[in-house]
Structures are given as C-alpha cells and as structure tokens.
N, C-alpha and C. Protein backbone atom coordinates (compact mmCIF):
# COMPACT_ATOMS: atom_id res chain seq x y z
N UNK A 1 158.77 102.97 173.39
CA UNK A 1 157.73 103.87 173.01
C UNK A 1 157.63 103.94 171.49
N UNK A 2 158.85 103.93 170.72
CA UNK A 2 158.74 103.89 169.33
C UNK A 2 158.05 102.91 168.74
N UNK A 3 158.56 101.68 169.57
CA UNK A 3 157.27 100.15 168.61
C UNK A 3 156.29 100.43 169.28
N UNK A 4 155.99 101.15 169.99
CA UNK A 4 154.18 101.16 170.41
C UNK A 4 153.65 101.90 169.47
N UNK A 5 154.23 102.92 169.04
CA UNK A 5 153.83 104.16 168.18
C UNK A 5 153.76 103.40 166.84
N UNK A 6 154.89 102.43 166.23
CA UNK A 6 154.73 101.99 164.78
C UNK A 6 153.59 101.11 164.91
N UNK A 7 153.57 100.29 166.28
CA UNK A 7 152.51 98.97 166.02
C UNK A 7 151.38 100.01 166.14
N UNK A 8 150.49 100.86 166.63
CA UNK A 8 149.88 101.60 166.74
C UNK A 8 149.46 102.31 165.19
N UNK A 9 150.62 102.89 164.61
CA UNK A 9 150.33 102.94 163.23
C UNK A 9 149.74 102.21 162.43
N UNK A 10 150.52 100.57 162.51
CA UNK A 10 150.19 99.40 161.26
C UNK A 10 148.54 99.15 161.42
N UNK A 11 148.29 99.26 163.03
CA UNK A 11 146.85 99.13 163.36
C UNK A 11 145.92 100.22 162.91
N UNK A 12 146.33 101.20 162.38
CA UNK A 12 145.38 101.95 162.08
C UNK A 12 145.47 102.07 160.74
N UNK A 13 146.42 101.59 159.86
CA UNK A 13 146.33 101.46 158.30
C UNK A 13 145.56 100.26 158.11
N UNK A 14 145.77 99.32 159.41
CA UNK A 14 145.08 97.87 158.88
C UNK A 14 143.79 97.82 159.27
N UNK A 15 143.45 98.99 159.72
CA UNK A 15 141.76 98.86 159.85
C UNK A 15 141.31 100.13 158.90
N UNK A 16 142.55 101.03 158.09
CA UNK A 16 141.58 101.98 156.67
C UNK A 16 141.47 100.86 156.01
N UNK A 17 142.71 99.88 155.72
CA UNK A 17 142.68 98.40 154.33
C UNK A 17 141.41 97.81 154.73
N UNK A 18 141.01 97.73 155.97
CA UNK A 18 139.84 96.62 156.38
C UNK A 18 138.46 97.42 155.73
N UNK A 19 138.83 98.45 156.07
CA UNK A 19 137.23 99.13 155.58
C UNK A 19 137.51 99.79 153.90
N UNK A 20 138.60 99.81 153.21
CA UNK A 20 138.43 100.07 151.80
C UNK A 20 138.01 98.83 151.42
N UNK A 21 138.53 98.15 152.07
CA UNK A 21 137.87 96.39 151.05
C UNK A 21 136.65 96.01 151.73
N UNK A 22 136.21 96.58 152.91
CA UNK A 22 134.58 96.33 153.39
C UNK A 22 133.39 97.33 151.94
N UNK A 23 134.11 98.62 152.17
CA UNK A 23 132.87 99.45 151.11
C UNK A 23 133.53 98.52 149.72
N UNK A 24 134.77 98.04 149.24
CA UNK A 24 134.43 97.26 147.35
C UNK A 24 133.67 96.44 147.74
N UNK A 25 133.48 95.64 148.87
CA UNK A 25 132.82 94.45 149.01
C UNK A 25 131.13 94.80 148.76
N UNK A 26 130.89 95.94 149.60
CA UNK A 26 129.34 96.94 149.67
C UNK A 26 129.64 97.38 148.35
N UNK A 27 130.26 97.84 147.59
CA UNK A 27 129.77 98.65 146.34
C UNK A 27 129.59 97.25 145.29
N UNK A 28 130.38 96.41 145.40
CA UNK A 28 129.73 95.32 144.20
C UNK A 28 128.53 94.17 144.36
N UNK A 29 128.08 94.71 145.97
CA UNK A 29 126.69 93.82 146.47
C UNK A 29 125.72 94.93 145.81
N UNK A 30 125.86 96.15 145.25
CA UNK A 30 124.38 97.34 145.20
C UNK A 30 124.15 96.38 143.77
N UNK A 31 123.15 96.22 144.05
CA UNK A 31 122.31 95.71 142.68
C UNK A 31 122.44 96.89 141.02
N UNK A 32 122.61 98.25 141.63
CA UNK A 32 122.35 99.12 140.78
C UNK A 32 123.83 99.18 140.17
N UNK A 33 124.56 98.55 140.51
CA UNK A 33 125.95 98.48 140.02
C UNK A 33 126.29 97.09 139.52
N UNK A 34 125.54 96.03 140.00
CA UNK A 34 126.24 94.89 140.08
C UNK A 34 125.50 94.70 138.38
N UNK A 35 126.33 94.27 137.65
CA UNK A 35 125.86 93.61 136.23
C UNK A 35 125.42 92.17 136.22
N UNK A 36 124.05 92.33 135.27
CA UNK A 36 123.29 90.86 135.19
C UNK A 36 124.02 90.73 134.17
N UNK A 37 123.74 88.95 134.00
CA UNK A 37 123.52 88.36 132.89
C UNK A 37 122.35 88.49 132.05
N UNK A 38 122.02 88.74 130.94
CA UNK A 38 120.95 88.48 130.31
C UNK A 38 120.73 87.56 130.05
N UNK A 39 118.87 87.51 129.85
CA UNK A 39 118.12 86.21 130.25
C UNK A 39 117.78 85.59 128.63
N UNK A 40 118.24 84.34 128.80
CA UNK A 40 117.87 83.37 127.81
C UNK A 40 116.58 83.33 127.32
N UNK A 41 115.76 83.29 126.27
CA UNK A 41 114.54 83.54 126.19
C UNK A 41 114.36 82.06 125.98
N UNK A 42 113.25 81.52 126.55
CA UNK A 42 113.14 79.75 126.22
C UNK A 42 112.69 79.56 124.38
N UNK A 43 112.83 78.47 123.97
CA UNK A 43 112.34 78.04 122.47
C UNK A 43 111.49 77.79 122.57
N UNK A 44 110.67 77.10 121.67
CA UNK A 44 109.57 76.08 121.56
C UNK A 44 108.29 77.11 122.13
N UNK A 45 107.39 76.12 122.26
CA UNK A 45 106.09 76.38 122.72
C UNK A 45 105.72 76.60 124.73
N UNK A 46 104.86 77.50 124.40
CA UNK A 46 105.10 77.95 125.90
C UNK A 46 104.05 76.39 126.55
N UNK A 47 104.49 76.64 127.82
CA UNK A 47 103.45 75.59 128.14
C UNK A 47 102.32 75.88 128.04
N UNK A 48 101.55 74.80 128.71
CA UNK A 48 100.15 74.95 128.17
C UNK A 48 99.33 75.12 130.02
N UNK A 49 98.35 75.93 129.64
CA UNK A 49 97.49 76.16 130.68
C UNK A 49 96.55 75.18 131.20
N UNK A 50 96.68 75.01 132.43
CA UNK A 50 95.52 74.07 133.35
C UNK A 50 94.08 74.94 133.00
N UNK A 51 93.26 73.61 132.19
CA UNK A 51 92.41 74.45 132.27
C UNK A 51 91.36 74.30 133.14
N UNK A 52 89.95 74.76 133.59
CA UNK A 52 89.05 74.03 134.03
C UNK A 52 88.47 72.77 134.35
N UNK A 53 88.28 72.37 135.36
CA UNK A 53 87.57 70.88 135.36
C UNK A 53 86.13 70.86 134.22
N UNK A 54 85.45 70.39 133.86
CA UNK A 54 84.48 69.89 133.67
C UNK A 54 83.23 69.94 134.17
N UNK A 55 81.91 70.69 134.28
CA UNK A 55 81.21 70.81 134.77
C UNK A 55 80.53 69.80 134.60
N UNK A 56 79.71 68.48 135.63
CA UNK A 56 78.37 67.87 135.02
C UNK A 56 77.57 68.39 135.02
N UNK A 57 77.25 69.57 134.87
CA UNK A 57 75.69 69.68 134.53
C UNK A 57 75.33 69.40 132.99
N UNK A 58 74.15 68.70 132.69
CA UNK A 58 73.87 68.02 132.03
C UNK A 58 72.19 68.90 131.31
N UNK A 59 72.08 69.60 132.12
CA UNK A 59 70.70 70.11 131.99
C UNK A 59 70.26 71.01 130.71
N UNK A 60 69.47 71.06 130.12
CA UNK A 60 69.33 72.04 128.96
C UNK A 60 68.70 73.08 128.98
N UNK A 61 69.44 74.04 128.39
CA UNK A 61 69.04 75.72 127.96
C UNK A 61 67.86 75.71 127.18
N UNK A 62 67.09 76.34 127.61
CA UNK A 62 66.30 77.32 126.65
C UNK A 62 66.82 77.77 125.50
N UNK A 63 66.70 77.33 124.22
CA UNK A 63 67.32 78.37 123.15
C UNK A 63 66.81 79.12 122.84
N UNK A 64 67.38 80.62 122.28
CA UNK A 64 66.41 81.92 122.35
C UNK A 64 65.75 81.16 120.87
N UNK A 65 64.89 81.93 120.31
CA UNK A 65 64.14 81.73 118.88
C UNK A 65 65.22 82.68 118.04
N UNK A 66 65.45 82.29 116.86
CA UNK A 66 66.02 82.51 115.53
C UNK A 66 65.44 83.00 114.72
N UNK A 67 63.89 83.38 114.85
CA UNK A 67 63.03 83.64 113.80
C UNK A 67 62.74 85.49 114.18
N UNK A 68 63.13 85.86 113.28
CA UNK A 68 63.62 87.98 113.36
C UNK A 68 61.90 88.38 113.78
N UNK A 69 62.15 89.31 114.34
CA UNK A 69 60.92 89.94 115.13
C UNK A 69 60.55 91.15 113.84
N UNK A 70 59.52 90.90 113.66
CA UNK A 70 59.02 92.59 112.50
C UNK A 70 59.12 93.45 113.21
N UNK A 71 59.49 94.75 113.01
CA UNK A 71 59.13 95.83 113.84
C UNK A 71 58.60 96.88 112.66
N UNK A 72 59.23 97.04 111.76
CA UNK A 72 58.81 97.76 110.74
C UNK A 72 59.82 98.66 109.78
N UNK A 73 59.06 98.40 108.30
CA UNK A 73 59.96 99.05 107.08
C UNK A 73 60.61 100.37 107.36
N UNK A 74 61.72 100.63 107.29
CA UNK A 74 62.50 101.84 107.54
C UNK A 74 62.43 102.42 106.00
N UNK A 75 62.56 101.55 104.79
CA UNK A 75 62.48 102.69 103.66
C UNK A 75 60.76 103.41 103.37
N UNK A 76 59.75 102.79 104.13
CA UNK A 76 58.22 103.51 104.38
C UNK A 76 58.85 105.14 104.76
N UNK A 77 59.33 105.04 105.55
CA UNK A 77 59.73 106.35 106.19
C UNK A 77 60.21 107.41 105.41
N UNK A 78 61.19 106.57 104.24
CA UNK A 78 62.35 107.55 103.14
C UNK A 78 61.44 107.96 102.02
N UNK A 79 60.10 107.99 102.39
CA UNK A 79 59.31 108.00 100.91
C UNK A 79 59.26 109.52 100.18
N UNK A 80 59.10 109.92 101.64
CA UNK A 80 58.91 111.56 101.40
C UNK A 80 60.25 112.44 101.07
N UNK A 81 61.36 111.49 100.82
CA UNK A 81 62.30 112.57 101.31
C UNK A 81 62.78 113.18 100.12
N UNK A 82 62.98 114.54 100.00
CA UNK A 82 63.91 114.91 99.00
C UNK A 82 65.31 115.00 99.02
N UNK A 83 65.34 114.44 97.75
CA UNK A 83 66.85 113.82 97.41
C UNK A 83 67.26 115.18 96.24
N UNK A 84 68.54 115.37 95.99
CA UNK A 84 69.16 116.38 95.08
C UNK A 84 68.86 115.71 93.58
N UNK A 85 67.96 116.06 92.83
CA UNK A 85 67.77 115.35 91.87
C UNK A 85 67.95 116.16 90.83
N UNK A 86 69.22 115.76 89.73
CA UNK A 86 69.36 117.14 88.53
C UNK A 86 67.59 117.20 87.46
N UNK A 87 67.68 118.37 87.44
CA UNK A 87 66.46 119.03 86.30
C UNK A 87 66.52 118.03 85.54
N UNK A 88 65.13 117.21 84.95
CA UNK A 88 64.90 116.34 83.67
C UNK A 88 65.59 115.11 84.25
N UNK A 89 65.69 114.58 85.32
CA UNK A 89 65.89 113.31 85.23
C UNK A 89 65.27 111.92 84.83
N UNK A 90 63.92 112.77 85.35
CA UNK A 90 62.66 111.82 84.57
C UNK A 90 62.02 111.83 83.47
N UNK A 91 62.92 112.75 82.02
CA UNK A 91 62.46 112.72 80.92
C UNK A 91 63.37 112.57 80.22
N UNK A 92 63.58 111.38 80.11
CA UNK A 92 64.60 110.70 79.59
C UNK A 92 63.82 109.77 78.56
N UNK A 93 64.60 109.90 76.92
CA UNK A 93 63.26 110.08 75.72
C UNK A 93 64.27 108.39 75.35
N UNK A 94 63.43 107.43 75.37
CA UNK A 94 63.44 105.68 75.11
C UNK A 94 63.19 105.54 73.88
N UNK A 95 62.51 106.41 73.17
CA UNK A 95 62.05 106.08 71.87
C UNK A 95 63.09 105.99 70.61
N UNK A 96 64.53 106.48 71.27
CA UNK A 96 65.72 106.63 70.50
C UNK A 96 65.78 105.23 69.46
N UNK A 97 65.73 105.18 68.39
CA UNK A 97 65.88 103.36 67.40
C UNK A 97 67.65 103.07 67.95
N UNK A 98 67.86 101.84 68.26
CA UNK A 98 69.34 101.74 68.19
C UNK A 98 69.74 101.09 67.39
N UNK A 99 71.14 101.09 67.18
CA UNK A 99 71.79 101.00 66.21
C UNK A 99 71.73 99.38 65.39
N UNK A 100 72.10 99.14 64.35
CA UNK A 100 72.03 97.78 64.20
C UNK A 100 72.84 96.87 64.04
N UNK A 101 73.32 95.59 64.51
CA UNK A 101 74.02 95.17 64.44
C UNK A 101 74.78 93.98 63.30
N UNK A 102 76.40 95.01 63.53
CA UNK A 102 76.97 94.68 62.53
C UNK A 102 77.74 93.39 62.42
N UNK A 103 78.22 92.71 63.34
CA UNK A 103 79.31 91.73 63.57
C UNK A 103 78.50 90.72 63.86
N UNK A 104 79.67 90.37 62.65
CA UNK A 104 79.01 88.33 61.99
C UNK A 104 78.53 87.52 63.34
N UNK A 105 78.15 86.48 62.77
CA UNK A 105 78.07 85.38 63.58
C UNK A 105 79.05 84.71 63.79
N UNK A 106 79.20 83.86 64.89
CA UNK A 106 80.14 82.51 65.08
C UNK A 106 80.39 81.67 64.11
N UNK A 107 81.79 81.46 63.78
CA UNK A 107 81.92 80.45 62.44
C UNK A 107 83.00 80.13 62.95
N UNK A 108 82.87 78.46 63.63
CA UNK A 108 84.37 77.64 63.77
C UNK A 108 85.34 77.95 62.66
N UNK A 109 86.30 77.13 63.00
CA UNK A 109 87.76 76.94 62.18
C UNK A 109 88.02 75.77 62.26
N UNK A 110 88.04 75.97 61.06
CA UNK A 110 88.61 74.31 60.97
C UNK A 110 90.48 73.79 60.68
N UNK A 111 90.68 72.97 61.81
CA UNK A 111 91.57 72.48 61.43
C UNK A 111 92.14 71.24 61.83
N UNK A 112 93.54 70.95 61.15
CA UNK A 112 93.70 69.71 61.27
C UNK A 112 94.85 69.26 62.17
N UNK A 113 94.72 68.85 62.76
CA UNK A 113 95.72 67.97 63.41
C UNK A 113 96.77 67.32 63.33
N UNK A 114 98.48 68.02 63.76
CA UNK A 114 99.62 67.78 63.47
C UNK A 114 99.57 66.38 63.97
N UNK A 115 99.61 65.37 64.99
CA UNK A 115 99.50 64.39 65.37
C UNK A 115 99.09 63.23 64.57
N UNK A 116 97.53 63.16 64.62
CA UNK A 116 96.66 62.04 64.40
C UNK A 116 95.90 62.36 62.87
N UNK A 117 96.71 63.90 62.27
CA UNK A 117 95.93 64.06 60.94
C UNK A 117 93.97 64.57 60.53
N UNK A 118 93.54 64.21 61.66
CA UNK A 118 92.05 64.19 62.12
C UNK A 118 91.97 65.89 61.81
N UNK A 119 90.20 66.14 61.15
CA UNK A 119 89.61 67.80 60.56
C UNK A 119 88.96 67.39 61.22
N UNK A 120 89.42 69.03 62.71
CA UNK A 120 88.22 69.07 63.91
C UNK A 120 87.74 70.95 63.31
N UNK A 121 86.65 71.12 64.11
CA UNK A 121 86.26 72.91 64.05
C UNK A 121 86.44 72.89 65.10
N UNK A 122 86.79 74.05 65.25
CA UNK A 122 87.58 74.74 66.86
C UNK A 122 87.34 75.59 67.35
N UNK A 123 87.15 76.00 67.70
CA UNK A 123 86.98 77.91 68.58
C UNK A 123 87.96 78.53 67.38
N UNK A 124 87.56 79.57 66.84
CA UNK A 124 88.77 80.49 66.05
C UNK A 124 89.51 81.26 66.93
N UNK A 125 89.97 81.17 68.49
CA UNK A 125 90.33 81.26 69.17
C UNK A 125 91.93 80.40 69.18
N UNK A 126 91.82 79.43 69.52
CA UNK A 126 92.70 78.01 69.07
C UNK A 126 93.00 77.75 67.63
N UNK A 127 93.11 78.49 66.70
CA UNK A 127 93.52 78.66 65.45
C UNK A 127 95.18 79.29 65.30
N UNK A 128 95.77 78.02 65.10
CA UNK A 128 97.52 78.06 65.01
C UNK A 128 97.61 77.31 63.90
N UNK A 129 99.32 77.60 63.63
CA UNK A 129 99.97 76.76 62.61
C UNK A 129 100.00 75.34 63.13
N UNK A 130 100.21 75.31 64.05
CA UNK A 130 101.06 73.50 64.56
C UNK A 130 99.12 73.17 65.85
N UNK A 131 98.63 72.97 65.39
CA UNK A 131 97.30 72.44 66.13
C UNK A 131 97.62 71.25 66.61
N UNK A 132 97.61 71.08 67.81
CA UNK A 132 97.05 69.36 68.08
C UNK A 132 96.02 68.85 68.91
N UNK A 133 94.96 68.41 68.29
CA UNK A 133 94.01 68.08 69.08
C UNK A 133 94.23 67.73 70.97
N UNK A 134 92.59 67.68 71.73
CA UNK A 134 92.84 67.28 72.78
C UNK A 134 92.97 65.87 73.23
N UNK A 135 92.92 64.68 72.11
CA UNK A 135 92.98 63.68 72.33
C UNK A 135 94.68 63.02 72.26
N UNK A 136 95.36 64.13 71.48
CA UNK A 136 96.53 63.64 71.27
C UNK A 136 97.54 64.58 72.52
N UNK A 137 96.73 65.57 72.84
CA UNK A 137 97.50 66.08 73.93
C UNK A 137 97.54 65.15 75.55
N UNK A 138 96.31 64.56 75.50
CA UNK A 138 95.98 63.57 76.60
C UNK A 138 97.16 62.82 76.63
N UNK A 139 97.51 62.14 74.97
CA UNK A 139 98.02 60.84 75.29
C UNK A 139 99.71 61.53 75.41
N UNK A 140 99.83 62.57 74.71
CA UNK A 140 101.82 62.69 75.04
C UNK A 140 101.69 63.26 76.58
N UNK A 141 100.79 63.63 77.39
CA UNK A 141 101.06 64.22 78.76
C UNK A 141 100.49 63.07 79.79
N UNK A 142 99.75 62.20 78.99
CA UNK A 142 99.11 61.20 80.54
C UNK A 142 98.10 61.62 80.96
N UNK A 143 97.06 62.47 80.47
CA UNK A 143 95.97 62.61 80.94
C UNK A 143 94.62 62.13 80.70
C-alpha cells in the first residue's frame, strides 16, 4: 500500500511538472510577450512600379483655344471710389528751380604699366601703385 501511495504521489507531481512546463511553453508562444527582432530597413532604391500598358488610341483632341475671352475692365469700376487721400495732395508746386550741378565730369587716369611699360587711361577706379594692364594680365594667367 505504501508504493501505491508514493507511485501515486510521483504521478501527481509529474503531471504539476507537465503542466508548469505546458503554461512556459503557452506563455512564450503569446505574441504580446514573445520579443521580435527588429526589422532591417532595405538600402538603395525602392523598386519601381508596374506601370500602365499603353493605350493605342491614336485619335486627336480638340484643343481648347488659348486666346483670353474679354469680359470686361475691372479698374472701369474703381473709378468712383474714394480712396483716403491726405489734404493738398494735388497741389504739389513743380515750379521749385533745382539745384545745380556741381560734380565734375569724367576724367580717365592715366597710367602706366608695371609689365610692358605702355601709358593706358583707365577708369580712376583702377588707379594703383603697381598697375598692370589687361594684356599683360592675359599673358601671366593664360587667358
């Protein structure tokens, strides 16, 4: 009676072991538990889309006309309108003499050329100590 009672025991621990390792087996199948891998994102260029076949129709459209339809002047309309206009805007006195002018005329500069020695007039703009013409700048740069 005693080994019926122990084997009787082992059988009933060996079917709690059977079902603790049945539910780990169920708890690491729930998706909401089970951990992904994260997803590789591809490189390059995505593929490319199938596009449409080709229609033959061959036939031609009507093109609308390009040439603008009159309907009519919208500033006709603005003629009447009052606008905020300051006092005396339209007496505004032209007869004022203006002033006269003081500053010379254009007068090159003359100078000479570190290079080739050559008296060019220049823009007084381009007026330096060390001048070198554009013919001698051509030839030390290659242009």
């Amino acid at each position: 009676m005693k080994d019926k009672k122990i084997i009787l025991e082992m059988l009933e621990s060996a079917k709690s072991l059977l079902q603790a390792a049945k539910d780990i087996v169920d708890r690491d199948k729930d998706p909401a538990t089970e951990k992904t891998k994260p997803v590789k994102k591809k490189r390059g260029r995505p593929p490319k889309k199938k596009s449409e076949p080709l229609k033959q129709d061959f036939t031609v459209q009507q093109a609308e006309s390009k040439t603008p339809v009159f309907a009519h002047n919208k500033f006709e309309e603005m003629m009447g309108l009052d606008v905020d206009k300051p006092d005396g805007y339209d007496k505004i006195n032209d007869d004022i003499t203006r002033s006269p002018r003081t500053r010379g005329g254009y007068k090159p500069a003359t100078m000479i050329c570190n290079e080739c020695g050559k008296s060019l007039d220049v823009n007084p703009i381009f007026k330096k100590d060390n001048y070198v013409c554009d013919r001698c700048v051509g030839k030390k740069f290659g242009g």
